[in-house]
C-alpha atoms as a PDB file:
ATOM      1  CA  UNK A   1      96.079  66.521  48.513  1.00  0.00           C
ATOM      2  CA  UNK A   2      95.553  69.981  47.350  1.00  0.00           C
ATOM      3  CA  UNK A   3      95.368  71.157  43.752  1.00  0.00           C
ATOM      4  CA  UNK A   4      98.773  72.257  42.489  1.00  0.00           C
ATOM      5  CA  UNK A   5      99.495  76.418  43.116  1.00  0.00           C
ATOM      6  CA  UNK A   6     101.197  77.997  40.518  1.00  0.00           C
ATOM      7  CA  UNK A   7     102.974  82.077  41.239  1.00  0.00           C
ATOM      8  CA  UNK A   8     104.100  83.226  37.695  1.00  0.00           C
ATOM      9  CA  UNK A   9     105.333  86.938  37.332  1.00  0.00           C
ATOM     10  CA  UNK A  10     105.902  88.841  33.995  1.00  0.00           C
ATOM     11  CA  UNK A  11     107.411  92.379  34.390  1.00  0.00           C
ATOM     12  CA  UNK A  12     104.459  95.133  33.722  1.00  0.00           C
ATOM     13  CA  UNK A  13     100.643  95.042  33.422  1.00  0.00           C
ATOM     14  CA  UNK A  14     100.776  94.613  29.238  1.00  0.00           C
ATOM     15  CA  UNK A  15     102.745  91.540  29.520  1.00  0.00           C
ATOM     16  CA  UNK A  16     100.783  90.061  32.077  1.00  0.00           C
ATOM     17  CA  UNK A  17      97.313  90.771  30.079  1.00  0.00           C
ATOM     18  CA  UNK A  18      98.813  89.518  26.695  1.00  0.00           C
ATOM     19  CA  UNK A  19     100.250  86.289  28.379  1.00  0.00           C
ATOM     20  CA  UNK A  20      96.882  85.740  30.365  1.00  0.00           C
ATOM     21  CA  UNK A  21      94.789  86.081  26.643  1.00  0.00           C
ATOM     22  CA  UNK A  22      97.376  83.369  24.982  1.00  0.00           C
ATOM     23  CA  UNK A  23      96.780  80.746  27.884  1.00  0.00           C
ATOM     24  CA  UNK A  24      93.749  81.172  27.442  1.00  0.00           C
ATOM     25  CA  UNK A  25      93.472  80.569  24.134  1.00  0.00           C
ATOM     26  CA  UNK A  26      95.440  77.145  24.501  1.00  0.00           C
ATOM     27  CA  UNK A  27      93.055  76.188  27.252  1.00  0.00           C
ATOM     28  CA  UNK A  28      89.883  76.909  25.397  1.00  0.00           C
ATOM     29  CA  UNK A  29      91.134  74.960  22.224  1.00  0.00           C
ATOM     30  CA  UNK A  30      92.643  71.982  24.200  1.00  0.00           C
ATOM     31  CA  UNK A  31      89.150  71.605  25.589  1.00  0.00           C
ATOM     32  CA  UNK A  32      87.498  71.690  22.275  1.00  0.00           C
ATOM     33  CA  UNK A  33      89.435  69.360  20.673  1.00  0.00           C
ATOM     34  CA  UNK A  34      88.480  66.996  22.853  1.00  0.00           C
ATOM     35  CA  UNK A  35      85.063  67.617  21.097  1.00  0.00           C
ATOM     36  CA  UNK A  36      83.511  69.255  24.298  1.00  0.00           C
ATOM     37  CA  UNK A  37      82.181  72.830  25.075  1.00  0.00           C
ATOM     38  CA  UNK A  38      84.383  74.797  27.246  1.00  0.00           C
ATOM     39  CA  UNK A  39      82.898  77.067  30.088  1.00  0.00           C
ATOM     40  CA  UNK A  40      84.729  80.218  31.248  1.00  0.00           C
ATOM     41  CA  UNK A  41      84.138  82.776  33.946  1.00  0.00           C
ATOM     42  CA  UNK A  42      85.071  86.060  32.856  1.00  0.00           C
ATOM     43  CA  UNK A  43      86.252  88.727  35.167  1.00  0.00           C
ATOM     44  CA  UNK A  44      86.022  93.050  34.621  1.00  0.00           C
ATOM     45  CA  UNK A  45      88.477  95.131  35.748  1.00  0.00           C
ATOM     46  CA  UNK A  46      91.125  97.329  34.177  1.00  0.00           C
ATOM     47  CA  UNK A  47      93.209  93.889  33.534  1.00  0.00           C
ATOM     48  CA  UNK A  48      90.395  91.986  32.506  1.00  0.00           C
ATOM     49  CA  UNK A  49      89.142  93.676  29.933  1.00  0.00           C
ATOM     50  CA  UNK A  50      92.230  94.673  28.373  1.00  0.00           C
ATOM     51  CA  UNK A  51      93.129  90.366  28.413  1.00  0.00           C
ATOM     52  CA  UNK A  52      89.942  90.702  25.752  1.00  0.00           C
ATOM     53  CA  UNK A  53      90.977  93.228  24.075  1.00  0.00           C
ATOM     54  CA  UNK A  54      94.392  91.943  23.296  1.00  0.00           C
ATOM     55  CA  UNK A  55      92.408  88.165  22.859  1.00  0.00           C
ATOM     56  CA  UNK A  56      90.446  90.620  19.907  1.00  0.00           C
ATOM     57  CA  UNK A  57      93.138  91.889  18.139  1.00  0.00           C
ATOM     58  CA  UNK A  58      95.489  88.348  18.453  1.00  0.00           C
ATOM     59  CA  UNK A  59      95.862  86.683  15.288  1.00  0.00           C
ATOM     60  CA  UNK A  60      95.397  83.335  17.992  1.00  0.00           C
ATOM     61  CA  UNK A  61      91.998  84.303  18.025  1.00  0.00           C
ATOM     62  CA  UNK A  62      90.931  82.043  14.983  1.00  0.00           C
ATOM     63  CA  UNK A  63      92.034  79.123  16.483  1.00  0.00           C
ATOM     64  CA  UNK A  64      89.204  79.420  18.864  1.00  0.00           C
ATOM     65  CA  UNK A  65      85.631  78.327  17.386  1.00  0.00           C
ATOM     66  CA  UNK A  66      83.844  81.095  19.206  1.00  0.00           C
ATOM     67  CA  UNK A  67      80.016  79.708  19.069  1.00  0.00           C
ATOM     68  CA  UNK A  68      81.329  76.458  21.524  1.00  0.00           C
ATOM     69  CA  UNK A  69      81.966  78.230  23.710  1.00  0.00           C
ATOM     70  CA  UNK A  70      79.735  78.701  27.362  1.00  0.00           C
ATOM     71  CA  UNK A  71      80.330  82.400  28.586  1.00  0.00           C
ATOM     72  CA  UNK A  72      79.793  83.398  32.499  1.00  0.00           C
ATOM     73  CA  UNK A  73      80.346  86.220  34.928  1.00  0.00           C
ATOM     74  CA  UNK A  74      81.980  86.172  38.479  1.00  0.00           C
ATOM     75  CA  UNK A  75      80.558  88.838  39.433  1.00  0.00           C
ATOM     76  CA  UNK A  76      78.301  92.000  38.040  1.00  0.00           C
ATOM     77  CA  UNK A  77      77.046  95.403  38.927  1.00  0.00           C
ATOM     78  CA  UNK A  78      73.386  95.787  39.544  1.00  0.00           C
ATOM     79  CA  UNK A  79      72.727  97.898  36.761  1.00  0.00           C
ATOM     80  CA  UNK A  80      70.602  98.317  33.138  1.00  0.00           C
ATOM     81  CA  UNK A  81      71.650  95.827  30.455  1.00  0.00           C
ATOM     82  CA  UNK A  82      74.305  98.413  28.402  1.00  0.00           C
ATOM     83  CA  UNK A  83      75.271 100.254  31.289  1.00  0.00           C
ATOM     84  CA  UNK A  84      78.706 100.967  30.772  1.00  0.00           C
ATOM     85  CA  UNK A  85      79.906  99.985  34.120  1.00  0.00           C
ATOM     86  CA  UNK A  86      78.083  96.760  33.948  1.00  0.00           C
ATOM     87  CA  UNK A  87      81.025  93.870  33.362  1.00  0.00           C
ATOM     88  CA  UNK A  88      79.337  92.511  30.323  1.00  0.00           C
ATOM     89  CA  UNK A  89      78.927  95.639  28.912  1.00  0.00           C
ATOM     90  CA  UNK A  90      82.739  96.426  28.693  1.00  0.00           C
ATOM     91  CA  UNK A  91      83.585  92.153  27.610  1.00  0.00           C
ATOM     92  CA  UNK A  92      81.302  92.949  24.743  1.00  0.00           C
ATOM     93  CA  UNK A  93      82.750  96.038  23.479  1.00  0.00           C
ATOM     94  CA  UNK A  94      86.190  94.910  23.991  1.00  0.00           C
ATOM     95  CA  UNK A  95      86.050  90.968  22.476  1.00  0.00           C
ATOM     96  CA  UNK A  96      82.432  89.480  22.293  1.00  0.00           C
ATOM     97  CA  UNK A  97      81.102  91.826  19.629  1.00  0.00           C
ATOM     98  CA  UNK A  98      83.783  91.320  17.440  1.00  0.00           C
ATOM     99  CA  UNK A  99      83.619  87.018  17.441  1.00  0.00           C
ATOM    100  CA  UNK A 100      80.703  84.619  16.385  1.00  0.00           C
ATOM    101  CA  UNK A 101      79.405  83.415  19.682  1.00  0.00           C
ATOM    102  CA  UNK A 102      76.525  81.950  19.971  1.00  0.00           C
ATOM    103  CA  UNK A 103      74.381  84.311  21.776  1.00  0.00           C
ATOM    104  CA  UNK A 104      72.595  81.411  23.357  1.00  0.00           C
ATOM    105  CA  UNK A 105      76.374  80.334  25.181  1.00  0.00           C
ATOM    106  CA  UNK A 106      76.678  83.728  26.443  1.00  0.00           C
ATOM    107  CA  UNK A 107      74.909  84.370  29.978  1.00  0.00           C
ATOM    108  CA  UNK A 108      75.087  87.578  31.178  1.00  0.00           C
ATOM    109  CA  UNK A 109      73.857  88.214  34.885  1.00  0.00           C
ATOM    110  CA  UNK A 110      70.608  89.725  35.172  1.00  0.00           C
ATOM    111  CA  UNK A 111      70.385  92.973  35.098  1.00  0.00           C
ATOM    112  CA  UNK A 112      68.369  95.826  36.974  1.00  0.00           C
ATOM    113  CA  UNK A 113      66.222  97.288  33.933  1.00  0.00           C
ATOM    114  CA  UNK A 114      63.472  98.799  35.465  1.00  0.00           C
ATOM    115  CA  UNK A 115      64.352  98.774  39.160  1.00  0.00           C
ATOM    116  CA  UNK A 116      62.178  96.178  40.192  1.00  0.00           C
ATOM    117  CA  UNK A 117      64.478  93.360  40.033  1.00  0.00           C
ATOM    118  CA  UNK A 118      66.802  93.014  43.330  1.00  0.00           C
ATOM    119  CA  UNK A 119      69.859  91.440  43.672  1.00  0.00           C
ATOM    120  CA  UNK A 120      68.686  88.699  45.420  1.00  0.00           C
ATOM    121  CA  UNK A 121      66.380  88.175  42.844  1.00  0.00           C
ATOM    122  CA  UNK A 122      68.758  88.495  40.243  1.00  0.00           C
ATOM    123  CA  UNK A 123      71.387  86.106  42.216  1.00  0.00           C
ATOM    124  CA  UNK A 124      68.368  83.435  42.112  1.00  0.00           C
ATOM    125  CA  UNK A 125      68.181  83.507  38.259  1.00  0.00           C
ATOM    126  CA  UNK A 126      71.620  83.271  37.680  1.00  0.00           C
ATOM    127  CA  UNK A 127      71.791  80.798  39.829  1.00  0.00           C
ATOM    128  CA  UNK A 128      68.647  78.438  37.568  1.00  0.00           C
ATOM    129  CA  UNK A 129      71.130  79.261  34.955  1.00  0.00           C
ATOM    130  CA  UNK A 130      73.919  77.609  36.351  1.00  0.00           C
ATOM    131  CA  UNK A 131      71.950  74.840  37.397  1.00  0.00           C
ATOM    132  CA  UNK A 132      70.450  74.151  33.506  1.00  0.00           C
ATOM    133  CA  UNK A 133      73.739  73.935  32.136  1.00  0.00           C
ATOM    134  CA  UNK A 134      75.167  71.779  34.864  1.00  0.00           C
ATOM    135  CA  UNK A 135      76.456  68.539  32.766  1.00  0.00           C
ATOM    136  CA  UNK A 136      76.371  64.860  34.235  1.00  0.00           C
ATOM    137  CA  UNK A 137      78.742  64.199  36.414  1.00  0.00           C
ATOM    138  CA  UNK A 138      79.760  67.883  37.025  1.00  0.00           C
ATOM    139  CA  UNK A 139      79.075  66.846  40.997  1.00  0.00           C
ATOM    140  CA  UNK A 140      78.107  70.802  41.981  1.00  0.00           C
ATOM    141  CA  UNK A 141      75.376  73.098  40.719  1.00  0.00           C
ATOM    142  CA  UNK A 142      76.803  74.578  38.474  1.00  0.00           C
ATOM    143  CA  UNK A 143      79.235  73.764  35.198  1.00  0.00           C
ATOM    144  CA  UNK A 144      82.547  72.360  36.368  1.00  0.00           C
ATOM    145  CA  UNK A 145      83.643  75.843  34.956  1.00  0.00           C
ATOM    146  CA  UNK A 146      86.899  75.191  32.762  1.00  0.00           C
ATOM    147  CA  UNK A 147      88.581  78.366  33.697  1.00  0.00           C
ATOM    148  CA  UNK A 148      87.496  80.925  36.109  1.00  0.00           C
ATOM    149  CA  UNK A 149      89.166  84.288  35.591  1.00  0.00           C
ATOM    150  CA  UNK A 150      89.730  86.813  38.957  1.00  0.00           C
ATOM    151  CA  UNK A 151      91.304  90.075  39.283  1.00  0.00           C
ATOM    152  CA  UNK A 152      91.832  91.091  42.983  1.00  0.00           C
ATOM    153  CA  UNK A 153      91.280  94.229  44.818  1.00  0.00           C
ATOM    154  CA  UNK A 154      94.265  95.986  46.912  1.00  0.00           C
ATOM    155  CA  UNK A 155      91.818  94.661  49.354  1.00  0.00           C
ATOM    156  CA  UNK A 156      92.222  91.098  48.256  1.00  0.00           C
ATOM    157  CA  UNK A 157      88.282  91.088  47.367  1.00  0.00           C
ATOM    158  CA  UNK A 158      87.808  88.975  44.380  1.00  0.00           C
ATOM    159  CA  UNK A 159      84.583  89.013  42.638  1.00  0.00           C
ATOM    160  CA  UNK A 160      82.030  90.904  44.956  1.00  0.00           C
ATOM    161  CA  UNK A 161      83.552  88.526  47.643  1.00  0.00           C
ATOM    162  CA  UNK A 162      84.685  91.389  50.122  1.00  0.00           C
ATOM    163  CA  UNK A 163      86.650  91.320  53.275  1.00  0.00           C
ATOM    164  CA  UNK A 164      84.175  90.896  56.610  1.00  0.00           C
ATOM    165  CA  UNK A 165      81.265  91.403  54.251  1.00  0.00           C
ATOM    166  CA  UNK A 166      78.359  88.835  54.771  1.00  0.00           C
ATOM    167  CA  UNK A 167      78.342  87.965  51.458  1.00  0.00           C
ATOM    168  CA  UNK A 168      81.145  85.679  52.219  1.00  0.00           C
ATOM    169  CA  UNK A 169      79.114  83.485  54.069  1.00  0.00           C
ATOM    170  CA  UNK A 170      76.629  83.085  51.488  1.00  0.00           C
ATOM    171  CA  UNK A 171      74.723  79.322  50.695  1.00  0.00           C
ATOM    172  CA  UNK A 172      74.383  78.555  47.171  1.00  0.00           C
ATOM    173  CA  UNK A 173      76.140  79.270  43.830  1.00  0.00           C
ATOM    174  CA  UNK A 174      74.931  83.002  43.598  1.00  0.00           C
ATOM    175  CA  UNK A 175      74.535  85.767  45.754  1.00  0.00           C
ATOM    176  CA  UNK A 176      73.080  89.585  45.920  1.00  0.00           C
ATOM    177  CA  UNK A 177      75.281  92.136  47.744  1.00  0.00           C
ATOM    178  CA  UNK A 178      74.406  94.963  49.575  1.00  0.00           C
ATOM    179  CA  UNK A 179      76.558  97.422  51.006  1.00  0.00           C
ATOM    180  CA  UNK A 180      79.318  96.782  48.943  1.00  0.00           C
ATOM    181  CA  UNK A 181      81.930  99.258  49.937  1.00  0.00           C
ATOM    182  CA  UNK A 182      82.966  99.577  46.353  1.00  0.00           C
ATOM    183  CA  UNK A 183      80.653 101.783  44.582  1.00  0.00           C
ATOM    184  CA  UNK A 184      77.735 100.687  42.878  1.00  0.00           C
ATOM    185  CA  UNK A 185      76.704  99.298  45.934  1.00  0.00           C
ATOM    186  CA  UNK A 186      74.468  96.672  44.953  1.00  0.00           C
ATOM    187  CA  UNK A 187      75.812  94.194  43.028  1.00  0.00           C
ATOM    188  CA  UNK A 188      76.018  89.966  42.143  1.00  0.00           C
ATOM    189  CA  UNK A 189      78.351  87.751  43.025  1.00  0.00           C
ATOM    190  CA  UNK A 190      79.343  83.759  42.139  1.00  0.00           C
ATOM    191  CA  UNK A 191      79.878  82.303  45.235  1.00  0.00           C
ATOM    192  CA  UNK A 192      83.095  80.639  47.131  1.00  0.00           C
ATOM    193  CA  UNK A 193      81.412  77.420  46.661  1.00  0.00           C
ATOM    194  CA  UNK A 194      80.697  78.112  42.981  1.00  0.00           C
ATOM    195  CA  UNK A 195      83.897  79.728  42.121  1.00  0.00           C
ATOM    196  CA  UNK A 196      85.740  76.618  43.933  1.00  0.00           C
ATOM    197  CA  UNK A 197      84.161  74.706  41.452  1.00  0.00           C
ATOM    198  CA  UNK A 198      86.339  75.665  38.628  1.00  0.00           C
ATOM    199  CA  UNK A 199      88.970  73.106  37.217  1.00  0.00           C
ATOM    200  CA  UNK A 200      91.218  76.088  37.212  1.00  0.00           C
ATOM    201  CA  UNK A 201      91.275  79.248  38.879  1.00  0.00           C
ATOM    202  CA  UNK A 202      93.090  82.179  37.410  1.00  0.00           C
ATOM    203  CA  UNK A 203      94.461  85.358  39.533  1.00  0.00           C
ATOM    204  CA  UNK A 204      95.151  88.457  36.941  1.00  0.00           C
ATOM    205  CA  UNK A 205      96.762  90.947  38.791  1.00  0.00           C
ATOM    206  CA  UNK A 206      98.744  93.967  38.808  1.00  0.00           C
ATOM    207  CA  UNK A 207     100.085  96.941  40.547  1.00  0.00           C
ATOM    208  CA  UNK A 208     101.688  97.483  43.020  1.00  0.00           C
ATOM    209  CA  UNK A 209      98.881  98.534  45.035  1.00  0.00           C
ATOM    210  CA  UNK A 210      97.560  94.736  45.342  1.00  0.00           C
ATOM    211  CA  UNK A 211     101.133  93.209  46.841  1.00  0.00           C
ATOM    212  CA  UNK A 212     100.170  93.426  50.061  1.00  0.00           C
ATOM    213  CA  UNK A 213      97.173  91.321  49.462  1.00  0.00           C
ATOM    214  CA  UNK A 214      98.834  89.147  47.320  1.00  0.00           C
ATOM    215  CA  UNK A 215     101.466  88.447  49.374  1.00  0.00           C
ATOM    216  CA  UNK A 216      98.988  87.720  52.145  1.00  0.00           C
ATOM    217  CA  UNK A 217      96.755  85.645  50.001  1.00  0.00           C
ATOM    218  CA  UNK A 218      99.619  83.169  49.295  1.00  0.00           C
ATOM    219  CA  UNK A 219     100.922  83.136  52.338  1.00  0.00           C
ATOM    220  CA  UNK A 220      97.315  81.676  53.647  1.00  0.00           C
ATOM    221  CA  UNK A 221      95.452  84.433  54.790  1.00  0.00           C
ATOM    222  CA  UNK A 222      92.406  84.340  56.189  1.00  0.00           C
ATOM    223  CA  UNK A 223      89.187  84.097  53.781  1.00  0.00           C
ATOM    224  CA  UNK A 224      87.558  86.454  55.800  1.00  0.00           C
ATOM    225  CA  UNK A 225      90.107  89.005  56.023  1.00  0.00           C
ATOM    226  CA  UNK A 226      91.987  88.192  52.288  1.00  0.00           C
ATOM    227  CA  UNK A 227      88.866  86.613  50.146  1.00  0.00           C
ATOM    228  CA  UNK A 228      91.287  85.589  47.476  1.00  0.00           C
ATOM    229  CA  UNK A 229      92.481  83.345  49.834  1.00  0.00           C
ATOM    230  CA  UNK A 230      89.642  81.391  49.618  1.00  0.00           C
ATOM    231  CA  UNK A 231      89.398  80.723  45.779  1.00  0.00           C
ATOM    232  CA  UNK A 232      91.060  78.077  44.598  1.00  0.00           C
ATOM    233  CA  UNK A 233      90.557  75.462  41.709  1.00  0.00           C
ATOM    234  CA  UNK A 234      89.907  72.225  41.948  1.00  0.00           C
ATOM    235  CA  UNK A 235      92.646  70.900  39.446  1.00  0.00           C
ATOM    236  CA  UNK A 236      94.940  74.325  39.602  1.00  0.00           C
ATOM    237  CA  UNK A 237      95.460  77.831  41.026  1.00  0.00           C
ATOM    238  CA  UNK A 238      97.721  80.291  38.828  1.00  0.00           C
ATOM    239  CA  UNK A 239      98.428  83.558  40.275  1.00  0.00           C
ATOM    240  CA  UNK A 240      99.330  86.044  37.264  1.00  0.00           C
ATOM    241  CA  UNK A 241     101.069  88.850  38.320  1.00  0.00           C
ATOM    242  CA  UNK A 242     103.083  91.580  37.015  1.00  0.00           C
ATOM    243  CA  UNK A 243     106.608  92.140  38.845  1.00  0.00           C
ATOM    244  CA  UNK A 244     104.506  95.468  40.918  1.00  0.00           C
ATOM    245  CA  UNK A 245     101.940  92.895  42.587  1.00  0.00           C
ATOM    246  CA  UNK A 246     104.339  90.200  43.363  1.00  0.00           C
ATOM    247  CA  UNK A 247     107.005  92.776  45.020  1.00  0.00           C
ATOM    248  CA  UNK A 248     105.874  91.037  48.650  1.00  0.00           C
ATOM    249  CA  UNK A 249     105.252  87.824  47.706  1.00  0.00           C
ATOM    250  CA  UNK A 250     108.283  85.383  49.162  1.00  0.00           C
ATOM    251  CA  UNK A 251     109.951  84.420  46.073  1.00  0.00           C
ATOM    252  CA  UNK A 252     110.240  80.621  46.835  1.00  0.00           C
ATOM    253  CA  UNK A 253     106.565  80.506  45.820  1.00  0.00           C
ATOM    254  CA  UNK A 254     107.395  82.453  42.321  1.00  0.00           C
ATOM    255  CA  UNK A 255     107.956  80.729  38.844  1.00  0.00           C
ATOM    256  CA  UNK A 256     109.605  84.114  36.865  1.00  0.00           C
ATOM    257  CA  UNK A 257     108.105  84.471  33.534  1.00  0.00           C
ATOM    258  CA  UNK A 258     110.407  84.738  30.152  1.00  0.00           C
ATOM    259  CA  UNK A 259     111.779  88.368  29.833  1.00  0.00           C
END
């Protein structure tokens, strides 16, 4: 039986971002009251980042104890550490500079500092980094990942997952891309088989410009052609969307938000 699938809609972009941050911060603290060390996946993007922002300026942030807590990427841009395109670049000037995490939690993909490092290199010592914090019993080869966090492309790529791209058909937890048609073109990706690994996978997404893909991904598109499709977690899927990206998506499968 599958893991449940969850469609919840709040009506713009802030909403969506500010609701994301709070669920966030009830899934992080549920975890750690149960005295163990959550891992997240964090995601870039417009939506993304702004979920950290509003996490930075939330009174709800103090609830969290920020240095137990494990810190990952879904994907990053083959670029110098500080680059300001580079995802972890923009998580730590919107939300990790500002908390007490333990830099030793926080594991950045590696980056491309003197232009000798590939992706493919890179992709293999992310993926050794996954691996050394794997925990007994975690089944997979890297953490079973608490959350996982996704945005989605109006081309339904998630991470650097995208459509017809051979990166989809990568082995392994990690992978270097190539030819990405989104500019930079080299970048690193998690995985479908690592990003399946989460307990819970979270879609953040908004604008109209992603309902088509949306509304394809939930109505079971192929990976291939839709690679949010392909992404799901192992104990739930929630697809946050603002009222924009859901406009195509059949409203049987939609749980409307609170005004």
């Amino acid at each position: 039986m599958s893991a449940p699938r969850l469609v919840v809609v709040h009506r713009d972009p802030e909403t969506l971002a500010a609701a994301a941050a709070a669920r966030l911060v009830t899934t992080v603290t549920d975890v750690q009251s149960t005295g163990a060390v959550p891992h997240v996946v964090l995601t870039g993007g417009s939506l993304g980042i702004r979920l950290l922002e509003l996490l930075r300026d939330s009174p709800a942030r103090a609830a969290v104890d920020w240095s137990r807590l494990h810190l990952w990427w879904g994907d990053e841009r083959h670029l110098p550490s500080g680059h300001p395109d580079r995802n972890e670049t923009q998580a730590r000037d919107a939300l990790l500079d500002h908390v007490d995490v333990d830099p030793a939690l926080v594991h950045p993909v590696p980056d491309d500092a003197d232009g000798t490092r590939t992706p493919e290199r890179a992709a293999e010592e992310y993926a050794a980094e996954l691996a050394r914090h794997r925990r007994p019993g975690d089944g997979v080869a890297v953490p079973r990942f608490d959350v996982v966090l996704l945005g989605m492309g109006p081309d339904g790529h998630v991470a650097s997952l995208f459509p017809e791209h051979p990166g989809l058909q990568a082995d392994g937890t990690v992978t270097g891309v190539r030819g990405s048609p989104k500019p930079p073109p080299e970048r690193v990706s998690l995985t479908f088989g690592a990003l399946r690994a989460a307990n819970e996978v979270w879609f953040v997404v908004g604008g109209e410009d992603k309902a088509p893909a949306a509304a394809m991904a939930l109505r079971g598109a192929g990976e291939r052609q839709v690679p949010a499709a392909g992404v799901e977690g192992t104990r739930r899927t929630l697809w946050l969307l603002d009222r924009a990206a859901a406009a195509q998506v059949p409203p049987a499968l939609v749980r409307p938000a609170s005004p």
